[in-house]
PDB file of N, CA and C in Angstrom:
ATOM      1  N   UNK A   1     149.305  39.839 110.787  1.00  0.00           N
ATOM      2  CA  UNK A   1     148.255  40.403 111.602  1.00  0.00           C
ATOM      3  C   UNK A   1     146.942  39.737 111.203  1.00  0.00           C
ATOM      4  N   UNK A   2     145.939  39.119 111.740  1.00  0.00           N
ATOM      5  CA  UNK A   2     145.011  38.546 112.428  1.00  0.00           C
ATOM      6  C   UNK A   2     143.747  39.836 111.494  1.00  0.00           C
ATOM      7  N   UNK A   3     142.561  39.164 110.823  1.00  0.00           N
ATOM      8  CA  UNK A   3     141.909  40.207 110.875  1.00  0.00           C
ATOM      9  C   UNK A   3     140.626  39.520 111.793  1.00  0.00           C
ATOM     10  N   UNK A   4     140.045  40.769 112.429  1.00  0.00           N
ATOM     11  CA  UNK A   4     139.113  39.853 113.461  1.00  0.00           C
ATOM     12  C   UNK A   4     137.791  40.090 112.967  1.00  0.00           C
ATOM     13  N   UNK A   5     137.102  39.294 112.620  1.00  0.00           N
ATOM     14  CA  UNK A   5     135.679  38.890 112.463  1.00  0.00           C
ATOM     15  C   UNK A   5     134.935  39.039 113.705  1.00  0.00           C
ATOM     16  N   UNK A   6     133.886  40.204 113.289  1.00  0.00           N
ATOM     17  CA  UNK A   6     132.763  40.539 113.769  1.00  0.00           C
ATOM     18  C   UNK A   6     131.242  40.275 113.792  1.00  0.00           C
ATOM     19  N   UNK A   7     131.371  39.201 114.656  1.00  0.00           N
ATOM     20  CA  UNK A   7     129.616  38.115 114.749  1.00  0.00           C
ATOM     21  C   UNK A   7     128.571  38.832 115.418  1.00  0.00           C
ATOM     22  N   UNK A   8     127.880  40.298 114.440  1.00  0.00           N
ATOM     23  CA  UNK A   8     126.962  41.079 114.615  1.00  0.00           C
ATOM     24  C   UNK A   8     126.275  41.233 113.884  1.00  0.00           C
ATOM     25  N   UNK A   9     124.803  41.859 114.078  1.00  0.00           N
ATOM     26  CA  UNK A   9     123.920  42.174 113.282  1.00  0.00           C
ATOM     27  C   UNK A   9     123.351  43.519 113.485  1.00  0.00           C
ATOM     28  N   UNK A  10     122.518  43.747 112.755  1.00  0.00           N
ATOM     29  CA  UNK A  10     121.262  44.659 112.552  1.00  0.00           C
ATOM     30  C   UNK A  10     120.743  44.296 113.984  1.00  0.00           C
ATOM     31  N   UNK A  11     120.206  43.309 114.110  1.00  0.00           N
ATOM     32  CA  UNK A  11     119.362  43.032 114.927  1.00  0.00           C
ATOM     33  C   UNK A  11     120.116  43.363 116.635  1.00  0.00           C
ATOM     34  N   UNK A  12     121.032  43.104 116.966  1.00  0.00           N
ATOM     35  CA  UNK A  12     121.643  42.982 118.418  1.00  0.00           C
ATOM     36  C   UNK A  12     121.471  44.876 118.626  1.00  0.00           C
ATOM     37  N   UNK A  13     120.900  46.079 117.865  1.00  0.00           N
ATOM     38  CA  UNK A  13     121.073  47.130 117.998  1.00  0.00           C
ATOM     39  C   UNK A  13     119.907  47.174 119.179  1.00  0.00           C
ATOM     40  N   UNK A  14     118.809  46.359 119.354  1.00  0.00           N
ATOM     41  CA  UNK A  14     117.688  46.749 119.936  1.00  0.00           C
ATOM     42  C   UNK A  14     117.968  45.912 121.234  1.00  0.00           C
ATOM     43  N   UNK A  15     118.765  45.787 121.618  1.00  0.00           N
ATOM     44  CA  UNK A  15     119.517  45.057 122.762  1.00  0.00           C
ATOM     45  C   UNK A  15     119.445  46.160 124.079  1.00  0.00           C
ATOM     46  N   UNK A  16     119.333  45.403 125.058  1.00  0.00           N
ATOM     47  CA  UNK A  16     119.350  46.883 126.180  1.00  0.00           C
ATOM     48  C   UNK A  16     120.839  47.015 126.938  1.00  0.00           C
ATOM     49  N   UNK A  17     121.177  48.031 126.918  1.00  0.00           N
ATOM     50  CA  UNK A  17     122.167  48.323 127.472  1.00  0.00           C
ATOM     51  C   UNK A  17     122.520  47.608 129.020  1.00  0.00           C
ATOM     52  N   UNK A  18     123.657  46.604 129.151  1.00  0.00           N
ATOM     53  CA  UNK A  18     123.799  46.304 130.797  1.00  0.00           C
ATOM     54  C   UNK A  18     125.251  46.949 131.382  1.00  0.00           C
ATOM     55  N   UNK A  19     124.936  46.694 132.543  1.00  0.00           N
ATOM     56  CA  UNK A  19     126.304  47.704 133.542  1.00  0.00           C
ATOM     57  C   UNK A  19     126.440  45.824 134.073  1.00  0.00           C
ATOM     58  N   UNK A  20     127.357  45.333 133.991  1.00  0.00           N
ATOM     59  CA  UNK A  20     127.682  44.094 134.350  1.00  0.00           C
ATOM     60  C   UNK A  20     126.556  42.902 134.599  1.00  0.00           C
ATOM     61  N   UNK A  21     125.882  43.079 135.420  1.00  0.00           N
ATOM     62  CA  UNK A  21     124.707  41.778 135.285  1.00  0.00           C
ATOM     63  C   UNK A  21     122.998  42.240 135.384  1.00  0.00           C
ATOM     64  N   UNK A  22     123.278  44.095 135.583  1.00  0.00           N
ATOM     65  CA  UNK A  22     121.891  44.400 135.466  1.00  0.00           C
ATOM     66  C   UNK A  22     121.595  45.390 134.481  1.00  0.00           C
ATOM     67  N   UNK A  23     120.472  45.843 134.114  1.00  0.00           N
ATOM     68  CA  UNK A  23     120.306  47.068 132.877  1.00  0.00           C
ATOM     69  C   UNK A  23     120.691  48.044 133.368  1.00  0.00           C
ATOM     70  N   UNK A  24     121.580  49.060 132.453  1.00  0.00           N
ATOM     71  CA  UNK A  24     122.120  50.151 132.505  1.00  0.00           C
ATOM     72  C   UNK A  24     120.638  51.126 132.956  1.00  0.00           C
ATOM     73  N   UNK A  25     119.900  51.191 133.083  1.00  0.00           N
ATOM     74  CA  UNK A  25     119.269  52.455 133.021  1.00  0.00           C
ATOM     75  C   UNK A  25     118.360  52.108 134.728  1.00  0.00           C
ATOM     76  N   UNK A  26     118.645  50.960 134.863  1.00  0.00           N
ATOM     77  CA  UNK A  26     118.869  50.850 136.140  1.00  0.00           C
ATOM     78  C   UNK A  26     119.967  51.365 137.051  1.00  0.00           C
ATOM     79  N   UNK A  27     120.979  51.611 137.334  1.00  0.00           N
ATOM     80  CA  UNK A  27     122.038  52.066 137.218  1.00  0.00           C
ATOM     81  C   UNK A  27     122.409  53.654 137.304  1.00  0.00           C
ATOM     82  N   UNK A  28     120.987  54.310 136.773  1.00  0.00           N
ATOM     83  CA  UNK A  28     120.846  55.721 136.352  1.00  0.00           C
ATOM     84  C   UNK A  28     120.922  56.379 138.014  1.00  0.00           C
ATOM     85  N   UNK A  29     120.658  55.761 139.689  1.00  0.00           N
ATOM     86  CA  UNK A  29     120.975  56.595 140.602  1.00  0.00           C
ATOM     87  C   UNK A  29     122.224  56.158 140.856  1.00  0.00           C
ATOM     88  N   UNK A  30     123.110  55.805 140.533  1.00  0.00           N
ATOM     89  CA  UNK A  30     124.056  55.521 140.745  1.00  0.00           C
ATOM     90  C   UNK A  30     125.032  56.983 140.207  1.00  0.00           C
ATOM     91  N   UNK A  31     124.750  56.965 139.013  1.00  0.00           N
ATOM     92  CA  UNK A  31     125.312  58.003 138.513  1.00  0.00           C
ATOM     93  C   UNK A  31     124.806  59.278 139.471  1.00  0.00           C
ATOM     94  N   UNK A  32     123.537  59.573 139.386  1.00  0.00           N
ATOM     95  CA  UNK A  32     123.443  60.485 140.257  1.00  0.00           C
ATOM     96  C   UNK A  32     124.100  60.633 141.663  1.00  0.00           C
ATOM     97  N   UNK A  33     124.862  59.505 142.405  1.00  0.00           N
ATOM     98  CA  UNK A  33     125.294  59.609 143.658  1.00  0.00           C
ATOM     99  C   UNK A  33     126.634  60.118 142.917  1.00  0.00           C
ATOM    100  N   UNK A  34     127.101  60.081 142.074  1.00  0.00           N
ATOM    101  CA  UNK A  34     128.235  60.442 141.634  1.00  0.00           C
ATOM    102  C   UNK A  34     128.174  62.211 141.232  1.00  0.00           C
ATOM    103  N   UNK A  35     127.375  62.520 141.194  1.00  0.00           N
ATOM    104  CA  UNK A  35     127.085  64.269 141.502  1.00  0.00           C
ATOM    105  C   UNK A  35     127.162  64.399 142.333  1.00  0.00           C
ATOM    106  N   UNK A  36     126.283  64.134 143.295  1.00  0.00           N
ATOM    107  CA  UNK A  36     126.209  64.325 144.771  1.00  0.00           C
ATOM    108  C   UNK A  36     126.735  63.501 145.647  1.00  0.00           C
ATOM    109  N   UNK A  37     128.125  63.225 145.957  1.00  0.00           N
ATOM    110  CA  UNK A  37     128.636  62.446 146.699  1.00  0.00           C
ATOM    111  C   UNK A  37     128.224  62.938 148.308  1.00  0.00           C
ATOM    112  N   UNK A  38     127.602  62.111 148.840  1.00  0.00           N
ATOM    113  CA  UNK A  38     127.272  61.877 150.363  1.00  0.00           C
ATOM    114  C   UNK A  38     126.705  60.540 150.990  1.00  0.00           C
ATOM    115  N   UNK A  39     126.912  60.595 152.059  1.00  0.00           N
ATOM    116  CA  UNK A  39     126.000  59.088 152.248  1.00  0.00           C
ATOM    117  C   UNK A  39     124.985  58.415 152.099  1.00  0.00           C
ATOM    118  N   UNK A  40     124.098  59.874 152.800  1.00  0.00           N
ATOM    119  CA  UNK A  40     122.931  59.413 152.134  1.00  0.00           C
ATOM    120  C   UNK A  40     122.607  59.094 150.857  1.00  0.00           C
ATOM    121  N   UNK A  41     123.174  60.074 150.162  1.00  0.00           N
ATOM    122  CA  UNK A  41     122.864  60.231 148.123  1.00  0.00           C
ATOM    123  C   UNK A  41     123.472  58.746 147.659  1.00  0.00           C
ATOM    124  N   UNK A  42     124.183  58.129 148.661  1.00  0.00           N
ATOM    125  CA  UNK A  42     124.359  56.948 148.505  1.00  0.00           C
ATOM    126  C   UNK A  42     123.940  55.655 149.075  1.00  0.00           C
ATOM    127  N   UNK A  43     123.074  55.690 149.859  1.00  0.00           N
ATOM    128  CA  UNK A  43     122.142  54.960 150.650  1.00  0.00           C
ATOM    129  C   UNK A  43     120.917  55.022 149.535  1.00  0.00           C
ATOM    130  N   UNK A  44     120.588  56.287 149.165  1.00  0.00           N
ATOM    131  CA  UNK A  44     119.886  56.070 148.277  1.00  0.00           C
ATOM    132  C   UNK A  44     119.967  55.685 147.265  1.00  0.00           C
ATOM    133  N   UNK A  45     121.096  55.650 146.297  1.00  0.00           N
ATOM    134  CA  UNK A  45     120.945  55.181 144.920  1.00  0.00           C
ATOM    135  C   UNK A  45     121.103  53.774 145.651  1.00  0.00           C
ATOM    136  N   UNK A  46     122.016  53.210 146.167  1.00  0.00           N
ATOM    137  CA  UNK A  46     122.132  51.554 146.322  1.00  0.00           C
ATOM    138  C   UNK A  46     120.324  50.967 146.856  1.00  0.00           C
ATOM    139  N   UNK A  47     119.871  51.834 147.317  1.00  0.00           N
ATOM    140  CA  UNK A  47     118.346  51.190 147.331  1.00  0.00           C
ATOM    141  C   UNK A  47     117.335  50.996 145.872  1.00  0.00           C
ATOM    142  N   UNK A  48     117.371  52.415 145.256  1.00  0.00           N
ATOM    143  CA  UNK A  48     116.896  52.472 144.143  1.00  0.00           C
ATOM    144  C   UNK A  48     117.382  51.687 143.315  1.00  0.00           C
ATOM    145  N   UNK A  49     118.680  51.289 143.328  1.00  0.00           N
ATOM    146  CA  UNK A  49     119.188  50.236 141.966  1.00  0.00           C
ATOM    147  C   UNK A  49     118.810  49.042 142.650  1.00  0.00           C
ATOM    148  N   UNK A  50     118.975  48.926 143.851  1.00  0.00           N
ATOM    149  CA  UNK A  50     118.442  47.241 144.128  1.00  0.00           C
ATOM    150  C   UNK A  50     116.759  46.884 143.751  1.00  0.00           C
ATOM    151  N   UNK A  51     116.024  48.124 144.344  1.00  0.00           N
ATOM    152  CA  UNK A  51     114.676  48.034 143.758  1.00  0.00           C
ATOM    153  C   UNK A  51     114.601  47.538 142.511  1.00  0.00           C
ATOM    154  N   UNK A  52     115.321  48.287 141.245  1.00  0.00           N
ATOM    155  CA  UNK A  52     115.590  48.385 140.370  1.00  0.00           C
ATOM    156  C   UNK A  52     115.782  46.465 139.781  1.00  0.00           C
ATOM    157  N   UNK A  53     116.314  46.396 140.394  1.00  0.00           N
ATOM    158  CA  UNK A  53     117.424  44.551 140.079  1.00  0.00           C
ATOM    159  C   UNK A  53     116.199  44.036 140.572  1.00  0.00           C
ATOM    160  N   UNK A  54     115.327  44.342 141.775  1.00  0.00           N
ATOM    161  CA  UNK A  54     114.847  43.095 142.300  1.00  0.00           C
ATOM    162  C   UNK A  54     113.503  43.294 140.929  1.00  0.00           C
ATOM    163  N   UNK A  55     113.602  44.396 140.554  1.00  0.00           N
ATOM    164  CA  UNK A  55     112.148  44.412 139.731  1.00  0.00           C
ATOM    165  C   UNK A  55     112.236  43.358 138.243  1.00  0.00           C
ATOM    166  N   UNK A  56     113.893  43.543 137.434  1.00  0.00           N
ATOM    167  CA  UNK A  56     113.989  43.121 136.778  1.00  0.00           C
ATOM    168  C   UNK A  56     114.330  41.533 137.214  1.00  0.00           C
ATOM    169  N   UNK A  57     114.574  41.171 138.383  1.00  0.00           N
ATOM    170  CA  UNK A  57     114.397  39.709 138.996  1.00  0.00           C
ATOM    171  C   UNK A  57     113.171  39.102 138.386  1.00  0.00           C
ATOM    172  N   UNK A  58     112.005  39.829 138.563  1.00  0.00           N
ATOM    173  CA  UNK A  58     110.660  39.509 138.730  1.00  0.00           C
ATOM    174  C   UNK A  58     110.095  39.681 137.212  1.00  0.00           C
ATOM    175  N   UNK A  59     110.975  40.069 136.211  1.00  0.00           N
ATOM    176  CA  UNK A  59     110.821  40.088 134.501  1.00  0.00           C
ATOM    177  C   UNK A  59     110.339  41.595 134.036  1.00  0.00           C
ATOM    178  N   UNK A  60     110.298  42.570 134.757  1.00  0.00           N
ATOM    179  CA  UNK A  60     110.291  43.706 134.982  1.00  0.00           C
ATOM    180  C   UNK A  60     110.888  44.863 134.457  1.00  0.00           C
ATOM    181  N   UNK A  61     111.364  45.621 133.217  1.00  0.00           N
ATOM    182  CA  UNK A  61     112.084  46.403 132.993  1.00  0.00           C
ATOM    183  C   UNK A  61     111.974  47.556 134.158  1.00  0.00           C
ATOM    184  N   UNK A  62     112.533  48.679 134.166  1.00  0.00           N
ATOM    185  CA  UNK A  62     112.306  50.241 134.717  1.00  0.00           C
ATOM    186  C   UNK A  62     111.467  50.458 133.450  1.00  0.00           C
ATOM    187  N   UNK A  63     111.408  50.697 132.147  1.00  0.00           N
ATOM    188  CA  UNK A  63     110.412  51.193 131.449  1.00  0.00           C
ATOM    189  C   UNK A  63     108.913  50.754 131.745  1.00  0.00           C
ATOM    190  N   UNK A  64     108.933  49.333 131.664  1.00  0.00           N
ATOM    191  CA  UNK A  64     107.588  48.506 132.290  1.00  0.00           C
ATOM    192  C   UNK A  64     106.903  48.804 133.165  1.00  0.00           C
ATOM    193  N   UNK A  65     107.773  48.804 134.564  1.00  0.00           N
ATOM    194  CA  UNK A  65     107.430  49.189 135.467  1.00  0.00           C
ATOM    195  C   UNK A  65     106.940  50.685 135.607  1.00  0.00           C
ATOM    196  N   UNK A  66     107.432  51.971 134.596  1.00  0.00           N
ATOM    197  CA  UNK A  66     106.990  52.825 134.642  1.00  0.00           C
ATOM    198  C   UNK A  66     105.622  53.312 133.981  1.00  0.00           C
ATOM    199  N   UNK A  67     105.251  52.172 132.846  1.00  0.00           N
ATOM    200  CA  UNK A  67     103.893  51.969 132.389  1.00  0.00           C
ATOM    201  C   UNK A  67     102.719  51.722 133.436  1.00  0.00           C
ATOM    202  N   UNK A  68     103.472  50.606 134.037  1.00  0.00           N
ATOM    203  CA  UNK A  68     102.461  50.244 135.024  1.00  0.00           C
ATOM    204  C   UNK A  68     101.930  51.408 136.096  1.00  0.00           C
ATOM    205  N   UNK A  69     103.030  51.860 136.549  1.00  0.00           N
ATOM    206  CA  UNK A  69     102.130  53.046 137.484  1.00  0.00           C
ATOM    207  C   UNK A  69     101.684  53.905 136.698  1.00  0.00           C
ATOM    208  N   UNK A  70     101.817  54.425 135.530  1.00  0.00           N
ATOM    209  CA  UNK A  70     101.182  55.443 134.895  1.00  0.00           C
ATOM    210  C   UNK A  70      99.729  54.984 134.557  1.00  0.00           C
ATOM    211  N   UNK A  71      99.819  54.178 134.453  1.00  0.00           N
ATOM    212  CA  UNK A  71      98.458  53.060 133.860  1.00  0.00           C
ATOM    213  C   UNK A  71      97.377  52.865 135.391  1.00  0.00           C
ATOM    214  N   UNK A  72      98.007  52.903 136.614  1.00  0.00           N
ATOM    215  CA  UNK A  72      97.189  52.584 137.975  1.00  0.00           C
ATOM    216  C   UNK A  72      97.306  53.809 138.183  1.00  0.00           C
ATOM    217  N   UNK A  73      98.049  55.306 138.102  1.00  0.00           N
ATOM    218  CA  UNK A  73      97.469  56.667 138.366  1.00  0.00           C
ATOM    219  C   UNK A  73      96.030  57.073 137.448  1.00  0.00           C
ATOM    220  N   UNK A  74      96.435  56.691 136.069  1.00  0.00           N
ATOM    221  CA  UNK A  74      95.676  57.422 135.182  1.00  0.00           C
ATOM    222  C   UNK A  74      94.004  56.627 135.234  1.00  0.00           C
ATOM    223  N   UNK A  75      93.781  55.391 136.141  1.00  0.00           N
ATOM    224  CA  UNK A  75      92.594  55.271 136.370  1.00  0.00           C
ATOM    225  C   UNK A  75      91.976  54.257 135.049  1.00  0.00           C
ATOM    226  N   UNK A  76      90.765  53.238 135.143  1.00  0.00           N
ATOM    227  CA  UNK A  76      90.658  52.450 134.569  1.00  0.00           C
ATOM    228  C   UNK A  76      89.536  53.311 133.594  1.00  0.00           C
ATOM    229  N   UNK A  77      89.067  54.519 133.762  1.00  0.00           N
ATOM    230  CA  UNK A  77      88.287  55.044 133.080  1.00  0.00           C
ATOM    231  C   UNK A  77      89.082  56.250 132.260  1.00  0.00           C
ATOM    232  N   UNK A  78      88.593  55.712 130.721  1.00  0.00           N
ATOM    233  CA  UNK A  78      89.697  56.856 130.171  1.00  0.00           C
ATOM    234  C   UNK A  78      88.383  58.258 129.227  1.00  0.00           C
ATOM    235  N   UNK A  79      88.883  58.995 129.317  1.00  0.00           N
ATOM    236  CA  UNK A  79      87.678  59.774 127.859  1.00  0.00           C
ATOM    237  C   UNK A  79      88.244  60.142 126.878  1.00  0.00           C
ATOM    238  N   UNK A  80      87.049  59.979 126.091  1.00  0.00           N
ATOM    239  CA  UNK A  80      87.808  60.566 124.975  1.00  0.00           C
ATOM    240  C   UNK A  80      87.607  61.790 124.459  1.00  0.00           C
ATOM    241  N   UNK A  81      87.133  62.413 125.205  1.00  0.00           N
ATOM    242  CA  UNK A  81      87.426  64.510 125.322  1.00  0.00           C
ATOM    243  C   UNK A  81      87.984  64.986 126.732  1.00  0.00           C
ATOM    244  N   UNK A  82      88.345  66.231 126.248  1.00  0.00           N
ATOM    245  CA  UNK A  82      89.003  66.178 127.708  1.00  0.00           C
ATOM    246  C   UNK A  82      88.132  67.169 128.433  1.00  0.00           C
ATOM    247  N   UNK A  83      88.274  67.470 129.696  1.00  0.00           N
ATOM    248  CA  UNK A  83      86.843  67.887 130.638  1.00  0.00           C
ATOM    249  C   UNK A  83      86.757  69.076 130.139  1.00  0.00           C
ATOM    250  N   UNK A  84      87.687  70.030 129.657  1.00  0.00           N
ATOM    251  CA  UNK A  84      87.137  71.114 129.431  1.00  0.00           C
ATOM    252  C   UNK A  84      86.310  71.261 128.579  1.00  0.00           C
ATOM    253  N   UNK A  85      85.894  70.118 127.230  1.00  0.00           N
ATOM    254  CA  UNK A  85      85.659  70.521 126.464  1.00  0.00           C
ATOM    255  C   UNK A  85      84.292  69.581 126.433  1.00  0.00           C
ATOM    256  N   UNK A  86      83.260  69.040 127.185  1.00  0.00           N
ATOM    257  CA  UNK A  86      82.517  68.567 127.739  1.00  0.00           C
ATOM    258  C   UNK A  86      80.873  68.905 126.748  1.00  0.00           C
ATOM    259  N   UNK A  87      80.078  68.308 126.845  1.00  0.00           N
ATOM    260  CA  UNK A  87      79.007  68.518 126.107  1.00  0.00           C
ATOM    261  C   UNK A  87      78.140  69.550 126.933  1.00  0.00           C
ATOM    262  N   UNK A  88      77.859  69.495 128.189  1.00  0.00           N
ATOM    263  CA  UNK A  88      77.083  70.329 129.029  1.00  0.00           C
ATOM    264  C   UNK A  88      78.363  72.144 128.682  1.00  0.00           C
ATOM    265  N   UNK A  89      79.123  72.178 128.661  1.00  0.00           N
ATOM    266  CA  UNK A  89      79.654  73.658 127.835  1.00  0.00           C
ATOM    267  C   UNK A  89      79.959  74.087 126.788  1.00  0.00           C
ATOM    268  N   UNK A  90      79.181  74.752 126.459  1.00  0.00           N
ATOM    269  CA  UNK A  90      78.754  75.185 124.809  1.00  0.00           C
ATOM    270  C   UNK A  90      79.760  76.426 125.174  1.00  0.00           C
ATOM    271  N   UNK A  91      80.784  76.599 123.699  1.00  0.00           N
ATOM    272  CA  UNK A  91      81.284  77.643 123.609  1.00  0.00           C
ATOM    273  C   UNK A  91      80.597  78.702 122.667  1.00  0.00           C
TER     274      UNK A  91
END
């Protein structure tokens, strides 16, 4: 019997998970059409994962991409108190 050598590291742990040629967490409505089996619930995940693929086409994670809109909601002006607690209201 053969013992088989394992060409791994420490390092390959921070690797992202793939579902055949795209990231697993792309992938994540897919699973959800699998709760909800219908057409639509499946019209939709096959859109969302293609979104998904075309984003990481473009060098794009889903995490990245979720920075980015949080970053264009939350506005280019940030403070550093928050309104309630404002200089014009003295507690």
């Amino acid at each position: 019997m053969a013992v088989k050598v394992i060409q791994s590291h420490w390092r390959d742990s921070a690797r992202v998970a793939r579902l055949f040629i795209m990231d697993a967490r792309a992938a994540f409505p897919l699973l959800l059409f699998l709760v909800h089996i219908r057409l639509w619930s499946f019209a939709l995940a096959l859109i969302a994962t293609l979104a998904f693929a075309a984003l990481e086409y473009f060098g794009f994670t889903v995490v990245i991409y979720g920075r980015m809109i949080r970053t264009y909601l939350a506005g280019k002006r940030k403070f550093a108190r928050p309104w309630w607690r404002e200089d014009n209201l003295r507690w």
